[in-house]
PDB file of N, CA and C in Angstrom:
ATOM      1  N   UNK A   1      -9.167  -3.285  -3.710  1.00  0.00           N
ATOM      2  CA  UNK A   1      -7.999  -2.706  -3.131  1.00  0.00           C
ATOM      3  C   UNK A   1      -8.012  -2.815  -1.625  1.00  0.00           C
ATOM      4  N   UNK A   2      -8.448  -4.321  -1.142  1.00  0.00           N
ATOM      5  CA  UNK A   2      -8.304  -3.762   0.552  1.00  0.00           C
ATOM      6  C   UNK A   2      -7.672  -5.353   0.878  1.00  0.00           C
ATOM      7  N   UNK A   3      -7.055  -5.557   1.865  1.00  0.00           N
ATOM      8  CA  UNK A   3      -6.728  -6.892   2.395  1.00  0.00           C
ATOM      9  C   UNK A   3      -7.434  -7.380   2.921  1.00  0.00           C
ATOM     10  N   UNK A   4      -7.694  -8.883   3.088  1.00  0.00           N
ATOM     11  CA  UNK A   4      -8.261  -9.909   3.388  1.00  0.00           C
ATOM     12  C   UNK A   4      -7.986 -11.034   4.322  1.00  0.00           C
ATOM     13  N   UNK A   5      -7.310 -12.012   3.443  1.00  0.00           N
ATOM     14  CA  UNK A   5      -6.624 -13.167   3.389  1.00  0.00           C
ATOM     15  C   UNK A   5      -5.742 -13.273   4.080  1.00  0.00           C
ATOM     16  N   UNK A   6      -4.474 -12.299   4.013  1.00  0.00           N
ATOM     17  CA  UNK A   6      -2.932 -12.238   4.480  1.00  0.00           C
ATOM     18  C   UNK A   6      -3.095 -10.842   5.664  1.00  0.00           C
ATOM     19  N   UNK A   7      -4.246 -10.729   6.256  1.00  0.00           N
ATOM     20  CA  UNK A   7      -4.395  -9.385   6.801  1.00  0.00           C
ATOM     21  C   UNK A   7      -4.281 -10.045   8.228  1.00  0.00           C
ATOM     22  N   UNK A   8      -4.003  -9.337   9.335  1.00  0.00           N
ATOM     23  CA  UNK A   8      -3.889  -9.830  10.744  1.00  0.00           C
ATOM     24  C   UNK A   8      -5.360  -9.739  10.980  1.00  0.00           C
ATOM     25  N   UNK A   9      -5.608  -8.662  10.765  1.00  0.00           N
ATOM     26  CA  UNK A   9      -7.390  -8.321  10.879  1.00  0.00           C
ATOM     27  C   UNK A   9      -8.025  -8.538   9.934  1.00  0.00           C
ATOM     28  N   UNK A  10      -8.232  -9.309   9.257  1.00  0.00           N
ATOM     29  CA  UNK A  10      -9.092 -10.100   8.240  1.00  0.00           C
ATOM     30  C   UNK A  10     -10.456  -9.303   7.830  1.00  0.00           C
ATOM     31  N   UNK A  11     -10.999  -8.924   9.021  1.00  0.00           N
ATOM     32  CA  UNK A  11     -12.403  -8.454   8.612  1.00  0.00           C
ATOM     33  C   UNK A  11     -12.536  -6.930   8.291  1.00  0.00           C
ATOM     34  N   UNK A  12     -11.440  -6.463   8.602  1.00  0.00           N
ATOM     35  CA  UNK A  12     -11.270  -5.189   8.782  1.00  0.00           C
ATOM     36  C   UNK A  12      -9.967  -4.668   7.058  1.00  0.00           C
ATOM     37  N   UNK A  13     -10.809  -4.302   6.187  1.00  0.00           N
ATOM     38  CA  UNK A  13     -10.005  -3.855   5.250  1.00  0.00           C
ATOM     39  C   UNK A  13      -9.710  -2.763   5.109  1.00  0.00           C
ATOM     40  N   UNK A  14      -7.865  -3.257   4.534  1.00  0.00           N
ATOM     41  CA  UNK A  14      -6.952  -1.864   4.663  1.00  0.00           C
ATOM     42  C   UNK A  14      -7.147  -0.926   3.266  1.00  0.00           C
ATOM     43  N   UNK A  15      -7.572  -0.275   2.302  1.00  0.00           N
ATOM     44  CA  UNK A  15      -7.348   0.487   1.103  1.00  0.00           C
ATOM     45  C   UNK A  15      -6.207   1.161   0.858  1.00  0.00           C
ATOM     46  N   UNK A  16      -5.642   1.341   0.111  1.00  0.00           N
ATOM     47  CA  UNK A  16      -4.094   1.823  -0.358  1.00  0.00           C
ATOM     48  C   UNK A  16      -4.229   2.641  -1.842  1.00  0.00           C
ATOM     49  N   UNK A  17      -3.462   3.670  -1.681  1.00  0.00           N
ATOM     50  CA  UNK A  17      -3.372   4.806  -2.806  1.00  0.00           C
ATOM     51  C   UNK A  17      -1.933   3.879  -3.561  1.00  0.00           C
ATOM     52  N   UNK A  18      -1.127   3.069  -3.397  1.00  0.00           N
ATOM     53  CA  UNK A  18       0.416   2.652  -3.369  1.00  0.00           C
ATOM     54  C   UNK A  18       0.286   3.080  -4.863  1.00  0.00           C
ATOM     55  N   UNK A  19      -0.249   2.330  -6.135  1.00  0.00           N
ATOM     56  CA  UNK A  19      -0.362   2.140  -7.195  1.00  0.00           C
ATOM     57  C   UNK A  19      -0.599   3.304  -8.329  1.00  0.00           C
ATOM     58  N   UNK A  20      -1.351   4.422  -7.486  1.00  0.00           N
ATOM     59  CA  UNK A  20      -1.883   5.683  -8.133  1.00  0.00           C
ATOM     60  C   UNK A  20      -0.207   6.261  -7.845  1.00  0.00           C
ATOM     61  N   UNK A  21      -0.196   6.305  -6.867  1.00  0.00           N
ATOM     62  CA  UNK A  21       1.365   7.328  -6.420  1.00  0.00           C
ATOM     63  C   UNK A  21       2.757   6.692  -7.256  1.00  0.00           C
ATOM     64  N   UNK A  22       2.696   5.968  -6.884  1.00  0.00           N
ATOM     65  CA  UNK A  22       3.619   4.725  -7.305  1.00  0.00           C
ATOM     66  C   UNK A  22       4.384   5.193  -8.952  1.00  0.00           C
ATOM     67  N   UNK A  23       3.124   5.000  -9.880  1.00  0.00           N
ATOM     68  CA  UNK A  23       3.225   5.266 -11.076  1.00  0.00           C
ATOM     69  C   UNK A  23       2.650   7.053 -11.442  1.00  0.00           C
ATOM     70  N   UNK A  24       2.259   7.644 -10.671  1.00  0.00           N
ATOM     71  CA  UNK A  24       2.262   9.482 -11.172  1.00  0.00           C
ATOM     72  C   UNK A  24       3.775   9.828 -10.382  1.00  0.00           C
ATOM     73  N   UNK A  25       4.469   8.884 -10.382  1.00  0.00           N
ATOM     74  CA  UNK A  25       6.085   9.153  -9.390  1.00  0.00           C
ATOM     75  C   UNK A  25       7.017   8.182 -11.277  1.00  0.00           C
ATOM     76  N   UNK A  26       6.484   7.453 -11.053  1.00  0.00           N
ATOM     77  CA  UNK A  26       7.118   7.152 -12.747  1.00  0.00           C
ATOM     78  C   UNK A  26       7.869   5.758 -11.960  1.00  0.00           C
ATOM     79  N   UNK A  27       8.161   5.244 -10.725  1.00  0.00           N
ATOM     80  CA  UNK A  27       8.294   4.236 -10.177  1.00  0.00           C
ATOM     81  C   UNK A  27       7.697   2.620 -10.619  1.00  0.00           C
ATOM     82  N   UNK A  28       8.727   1.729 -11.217  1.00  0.00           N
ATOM     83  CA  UNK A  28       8.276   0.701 -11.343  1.00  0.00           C
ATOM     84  C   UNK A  28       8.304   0.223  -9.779  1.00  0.00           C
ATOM     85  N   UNK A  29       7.452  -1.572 -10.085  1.00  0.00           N
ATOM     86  CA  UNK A  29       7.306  -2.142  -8.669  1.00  0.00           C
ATOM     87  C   UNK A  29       8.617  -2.406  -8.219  1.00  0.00           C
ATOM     88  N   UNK A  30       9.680  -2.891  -8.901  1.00  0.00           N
ATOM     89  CA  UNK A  30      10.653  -3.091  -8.507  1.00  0.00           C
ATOM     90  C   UNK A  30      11.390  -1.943  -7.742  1.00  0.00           C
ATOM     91  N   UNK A  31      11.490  -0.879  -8.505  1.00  0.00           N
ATOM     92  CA  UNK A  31      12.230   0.660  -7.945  1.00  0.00           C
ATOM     93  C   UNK A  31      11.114   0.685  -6.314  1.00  0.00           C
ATOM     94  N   UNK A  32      10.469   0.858  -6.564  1.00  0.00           N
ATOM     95  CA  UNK A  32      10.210   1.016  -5.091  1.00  0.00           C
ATOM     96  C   UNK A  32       9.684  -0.407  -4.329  1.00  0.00           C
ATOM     97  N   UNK A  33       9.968  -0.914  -4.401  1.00  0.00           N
ATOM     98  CA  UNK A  33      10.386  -2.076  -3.518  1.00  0.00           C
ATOM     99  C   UNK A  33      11.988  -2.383  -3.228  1.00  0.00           C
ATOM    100  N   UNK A  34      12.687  -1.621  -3.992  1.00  0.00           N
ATOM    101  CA  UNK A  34      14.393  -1.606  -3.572  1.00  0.00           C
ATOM    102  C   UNK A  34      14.098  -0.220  -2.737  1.00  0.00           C
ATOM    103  N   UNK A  35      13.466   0.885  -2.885  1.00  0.00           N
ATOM    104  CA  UNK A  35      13.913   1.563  -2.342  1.00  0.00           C
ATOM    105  C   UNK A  35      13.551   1.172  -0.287  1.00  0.00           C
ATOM    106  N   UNK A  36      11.836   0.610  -0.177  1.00  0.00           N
ATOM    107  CA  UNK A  36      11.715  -0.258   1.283  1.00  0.00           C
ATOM    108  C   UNK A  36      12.108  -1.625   2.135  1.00  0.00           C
ATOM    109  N   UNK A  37      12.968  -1.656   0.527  1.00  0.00           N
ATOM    110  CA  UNK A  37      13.182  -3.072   1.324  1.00  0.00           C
ATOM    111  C   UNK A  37      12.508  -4.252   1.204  1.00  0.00           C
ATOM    112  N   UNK A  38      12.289  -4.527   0.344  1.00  0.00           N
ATOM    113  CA  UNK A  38      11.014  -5.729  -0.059  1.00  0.00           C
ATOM    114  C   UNK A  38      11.367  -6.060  -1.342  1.00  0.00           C
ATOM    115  N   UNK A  39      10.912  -7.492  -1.470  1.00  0.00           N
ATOM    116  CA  UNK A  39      10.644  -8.057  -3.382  1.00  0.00           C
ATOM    117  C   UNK A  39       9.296  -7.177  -3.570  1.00  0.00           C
ATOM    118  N   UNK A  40       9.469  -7.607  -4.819  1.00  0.00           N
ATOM    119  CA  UNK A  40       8.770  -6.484  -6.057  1.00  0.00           C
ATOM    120  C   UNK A  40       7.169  -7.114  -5.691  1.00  0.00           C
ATOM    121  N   UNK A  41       7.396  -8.301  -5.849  1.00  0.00           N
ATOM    122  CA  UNK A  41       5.789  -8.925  -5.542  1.00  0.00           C
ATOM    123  C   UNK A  41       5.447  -8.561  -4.629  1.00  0.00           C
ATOM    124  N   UNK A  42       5.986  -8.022  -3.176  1.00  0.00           N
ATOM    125  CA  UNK A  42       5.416  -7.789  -2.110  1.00  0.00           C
ATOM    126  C   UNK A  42       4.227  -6.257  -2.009  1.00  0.00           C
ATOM    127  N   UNK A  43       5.101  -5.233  -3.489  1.00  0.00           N
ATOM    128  CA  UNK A  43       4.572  -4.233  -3.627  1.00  0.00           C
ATOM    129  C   UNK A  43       3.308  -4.792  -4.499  1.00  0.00           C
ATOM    130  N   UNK A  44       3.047  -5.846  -5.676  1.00  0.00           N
ATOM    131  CA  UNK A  44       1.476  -5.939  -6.023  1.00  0.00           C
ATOM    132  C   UNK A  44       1.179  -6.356  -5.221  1.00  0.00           C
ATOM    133  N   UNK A  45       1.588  -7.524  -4.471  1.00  0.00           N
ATOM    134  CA  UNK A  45       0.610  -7.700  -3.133  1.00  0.00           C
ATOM    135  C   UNK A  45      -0.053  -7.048  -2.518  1.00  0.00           C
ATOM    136  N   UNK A  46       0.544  -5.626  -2.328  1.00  0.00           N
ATOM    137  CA  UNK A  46      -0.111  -4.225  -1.546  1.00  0.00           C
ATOM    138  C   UNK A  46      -0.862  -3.951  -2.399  1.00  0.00           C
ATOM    139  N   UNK A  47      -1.104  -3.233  -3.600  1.00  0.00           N
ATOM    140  CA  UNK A  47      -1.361  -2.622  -4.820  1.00  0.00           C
ATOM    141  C   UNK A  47      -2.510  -3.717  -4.943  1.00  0.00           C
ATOM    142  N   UNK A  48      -2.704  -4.532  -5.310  1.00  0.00           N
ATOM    143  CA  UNK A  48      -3.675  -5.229  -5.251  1.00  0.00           C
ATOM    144  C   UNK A  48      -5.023  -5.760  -3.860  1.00  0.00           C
ATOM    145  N   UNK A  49      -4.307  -5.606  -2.665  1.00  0.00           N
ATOM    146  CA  UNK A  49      -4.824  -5.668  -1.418  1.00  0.00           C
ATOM    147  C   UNK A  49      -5.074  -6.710  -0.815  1.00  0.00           C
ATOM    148  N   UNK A  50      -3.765  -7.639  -1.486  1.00  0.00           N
ATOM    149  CA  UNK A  50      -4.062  -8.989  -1.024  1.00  0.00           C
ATOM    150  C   UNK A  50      -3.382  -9.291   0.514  1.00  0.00           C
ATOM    151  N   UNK A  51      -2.636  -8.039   0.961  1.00  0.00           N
ATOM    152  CA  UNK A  51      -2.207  -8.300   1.819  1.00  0.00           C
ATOM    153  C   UNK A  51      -1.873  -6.726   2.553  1.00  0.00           C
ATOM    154  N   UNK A  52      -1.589  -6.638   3.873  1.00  0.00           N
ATOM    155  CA  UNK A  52      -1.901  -5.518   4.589  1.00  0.00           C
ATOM    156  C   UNK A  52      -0.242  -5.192   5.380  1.00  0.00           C
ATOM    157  N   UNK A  53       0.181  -3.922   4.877  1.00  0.00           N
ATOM    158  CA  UNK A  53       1.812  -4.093   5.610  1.00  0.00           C
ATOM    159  C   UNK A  53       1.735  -3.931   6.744  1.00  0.00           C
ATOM    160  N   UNK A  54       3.215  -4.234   7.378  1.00  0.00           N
ATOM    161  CA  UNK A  54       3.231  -3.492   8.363  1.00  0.00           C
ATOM    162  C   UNK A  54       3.351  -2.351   8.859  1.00  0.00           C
ATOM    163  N   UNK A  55       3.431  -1.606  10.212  1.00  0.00           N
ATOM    164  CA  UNK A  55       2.812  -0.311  10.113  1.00  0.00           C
ATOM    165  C   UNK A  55       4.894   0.126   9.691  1.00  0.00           C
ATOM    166  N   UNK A  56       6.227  -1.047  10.361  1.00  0.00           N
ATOM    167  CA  UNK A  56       7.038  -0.370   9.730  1.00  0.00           C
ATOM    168  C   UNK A  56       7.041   0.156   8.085  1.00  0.00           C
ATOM    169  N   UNK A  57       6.445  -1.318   7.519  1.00  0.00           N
ATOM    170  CA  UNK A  57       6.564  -0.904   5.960  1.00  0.00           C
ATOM    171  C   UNK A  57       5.808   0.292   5.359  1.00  0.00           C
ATOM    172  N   UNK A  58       4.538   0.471   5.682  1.00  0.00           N
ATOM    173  CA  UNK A  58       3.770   1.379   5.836  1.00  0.00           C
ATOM    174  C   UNK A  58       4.676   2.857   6.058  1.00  0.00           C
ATOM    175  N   UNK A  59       5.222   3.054   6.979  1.00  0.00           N
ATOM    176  CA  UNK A  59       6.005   3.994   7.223  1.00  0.00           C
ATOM    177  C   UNK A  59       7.538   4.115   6.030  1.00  0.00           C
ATOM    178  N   UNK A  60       7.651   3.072   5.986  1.00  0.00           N
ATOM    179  CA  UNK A  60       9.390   3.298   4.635  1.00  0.00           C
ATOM    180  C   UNK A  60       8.690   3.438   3.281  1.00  0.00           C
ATOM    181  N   UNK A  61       7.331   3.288   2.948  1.00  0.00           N
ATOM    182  CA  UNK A  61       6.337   3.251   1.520  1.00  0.00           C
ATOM    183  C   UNK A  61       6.296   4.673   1.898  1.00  0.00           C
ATOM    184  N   UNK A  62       5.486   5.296   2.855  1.00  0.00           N
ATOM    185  CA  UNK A  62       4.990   6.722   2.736  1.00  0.00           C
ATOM    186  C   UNK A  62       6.268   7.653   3.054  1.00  0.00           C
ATOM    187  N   UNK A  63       7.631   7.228   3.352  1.00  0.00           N
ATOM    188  CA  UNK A  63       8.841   8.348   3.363  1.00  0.00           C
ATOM    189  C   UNK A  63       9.381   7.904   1.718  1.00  0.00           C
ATOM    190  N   UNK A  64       9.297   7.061   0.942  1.00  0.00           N
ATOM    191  CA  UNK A  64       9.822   6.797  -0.134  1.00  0.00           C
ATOM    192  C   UNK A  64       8.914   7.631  -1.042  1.00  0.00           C
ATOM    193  N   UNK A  65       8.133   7.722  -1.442  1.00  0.00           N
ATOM    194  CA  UNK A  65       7.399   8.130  -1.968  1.00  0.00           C
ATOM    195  C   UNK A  65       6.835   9.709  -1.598  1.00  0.00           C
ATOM    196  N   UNK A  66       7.187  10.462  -0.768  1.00  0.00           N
ATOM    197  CA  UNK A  66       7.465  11.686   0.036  1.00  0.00           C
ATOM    198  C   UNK A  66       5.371  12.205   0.178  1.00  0.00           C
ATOM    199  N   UNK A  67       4.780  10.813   1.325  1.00  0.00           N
ATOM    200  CA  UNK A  67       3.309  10.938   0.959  1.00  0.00           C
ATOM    201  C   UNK A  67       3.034  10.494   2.530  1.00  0.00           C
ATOM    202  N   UNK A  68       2.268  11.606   3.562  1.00  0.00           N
ATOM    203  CA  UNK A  68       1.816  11.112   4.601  1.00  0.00           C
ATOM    204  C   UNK A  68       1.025   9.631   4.587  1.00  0.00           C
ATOM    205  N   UNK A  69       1.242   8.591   5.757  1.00  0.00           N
ATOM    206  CA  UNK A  69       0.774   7.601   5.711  1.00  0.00           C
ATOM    207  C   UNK A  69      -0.851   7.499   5.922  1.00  0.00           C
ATOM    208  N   UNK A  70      -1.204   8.932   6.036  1.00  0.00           N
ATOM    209  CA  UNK A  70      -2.679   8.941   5.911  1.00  0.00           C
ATOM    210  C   UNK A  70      -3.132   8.874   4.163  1.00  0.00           C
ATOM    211  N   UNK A  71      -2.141   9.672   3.847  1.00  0.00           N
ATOM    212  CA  UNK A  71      -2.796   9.711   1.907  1.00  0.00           C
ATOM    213  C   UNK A  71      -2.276   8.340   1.528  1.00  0.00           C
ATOM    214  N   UNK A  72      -1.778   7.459   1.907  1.00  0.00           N
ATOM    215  CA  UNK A  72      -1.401   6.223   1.117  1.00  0.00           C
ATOM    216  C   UNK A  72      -2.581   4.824   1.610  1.00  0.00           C
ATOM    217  N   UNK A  73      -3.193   5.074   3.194  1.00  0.00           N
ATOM    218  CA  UNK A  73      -3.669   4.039   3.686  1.00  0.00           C
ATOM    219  C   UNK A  73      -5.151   4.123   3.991  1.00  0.00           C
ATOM    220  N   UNK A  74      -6.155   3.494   4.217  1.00  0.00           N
ATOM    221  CA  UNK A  74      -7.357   3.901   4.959  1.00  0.00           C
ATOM    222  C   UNK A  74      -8.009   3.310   4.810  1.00  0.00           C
ATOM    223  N   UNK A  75      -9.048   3.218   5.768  1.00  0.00           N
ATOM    224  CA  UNK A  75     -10.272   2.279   5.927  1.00  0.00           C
ATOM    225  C   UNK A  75     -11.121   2.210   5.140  1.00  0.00           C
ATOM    226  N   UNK A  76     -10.842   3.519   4.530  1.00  0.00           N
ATOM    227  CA  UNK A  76     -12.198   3.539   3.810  1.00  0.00           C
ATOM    228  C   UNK A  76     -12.357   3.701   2.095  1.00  0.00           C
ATOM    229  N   UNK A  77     -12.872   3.115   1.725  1.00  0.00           N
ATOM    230  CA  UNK A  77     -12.785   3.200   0.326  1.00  0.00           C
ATOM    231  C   UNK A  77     -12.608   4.415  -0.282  1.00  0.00           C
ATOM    232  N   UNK A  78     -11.265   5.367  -1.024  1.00  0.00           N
ATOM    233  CA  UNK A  78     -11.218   6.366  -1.362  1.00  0.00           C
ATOM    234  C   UNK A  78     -11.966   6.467  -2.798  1.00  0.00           C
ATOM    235  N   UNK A  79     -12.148   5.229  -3.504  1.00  0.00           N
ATOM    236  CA  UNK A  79     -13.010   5.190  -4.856  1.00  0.00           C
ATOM    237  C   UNK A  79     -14.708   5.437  -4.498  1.00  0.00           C
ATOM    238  N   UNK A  80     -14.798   4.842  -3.034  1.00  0.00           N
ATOM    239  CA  UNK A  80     -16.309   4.658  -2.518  1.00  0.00           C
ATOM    240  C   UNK A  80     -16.658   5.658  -2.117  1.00  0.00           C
ATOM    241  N   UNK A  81     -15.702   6.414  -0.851  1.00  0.00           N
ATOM    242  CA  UNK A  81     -15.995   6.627  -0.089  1.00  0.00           C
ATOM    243  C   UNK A  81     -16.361   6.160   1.575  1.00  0.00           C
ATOM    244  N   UNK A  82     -16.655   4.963   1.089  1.00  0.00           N
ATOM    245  CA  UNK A  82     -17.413   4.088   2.142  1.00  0.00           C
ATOM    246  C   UNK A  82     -16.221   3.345   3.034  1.00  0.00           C
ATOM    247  N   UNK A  83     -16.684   2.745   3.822  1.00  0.00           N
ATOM    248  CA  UNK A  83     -15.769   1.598   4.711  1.00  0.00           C
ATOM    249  C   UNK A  83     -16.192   0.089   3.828  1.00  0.00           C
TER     250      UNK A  83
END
């Protein structure tokens, strides 16, 4: 769950709650990707961590979903713990 590849900062991975919230909200990928503004793939892209939003998208994900952009994003592995 962290970006890589498609990340500006490559070495530095982003972790994302998108997928847990996403679906305990009952939200398919599509529904909330109409609701920010994006294709649907752009949301597994996130959900998967193949890629790292921007801090706008970042911001229209965590008001859609009614979830500070701290509980949706972070450095650090929330499964780990770790960075």
């Amino acid at each position: 769950m962290y970006a890589t590849s498609m990340s500006r900062n490559a070495e530095v991975p982003v972790f994302n709650q998108i997928e847990e919230v996403r679906t305990k909200l009952g939200l398919s990928r599509q529904e909330l990707a109409d609701m920010v503004g994006v294709h649907y793939q752009t949301i597994g892209y996130l959900e998967r961590g193949e890629y790292s939003p921007s801090l706008v998208l970042a911001l229209r994900i965590s008001e859609a979903v009614n979830k500070p952009v701290s509980e949706l994003f972070s450095l650090t592995d929330p499964k780990k713990g770790k960075k």
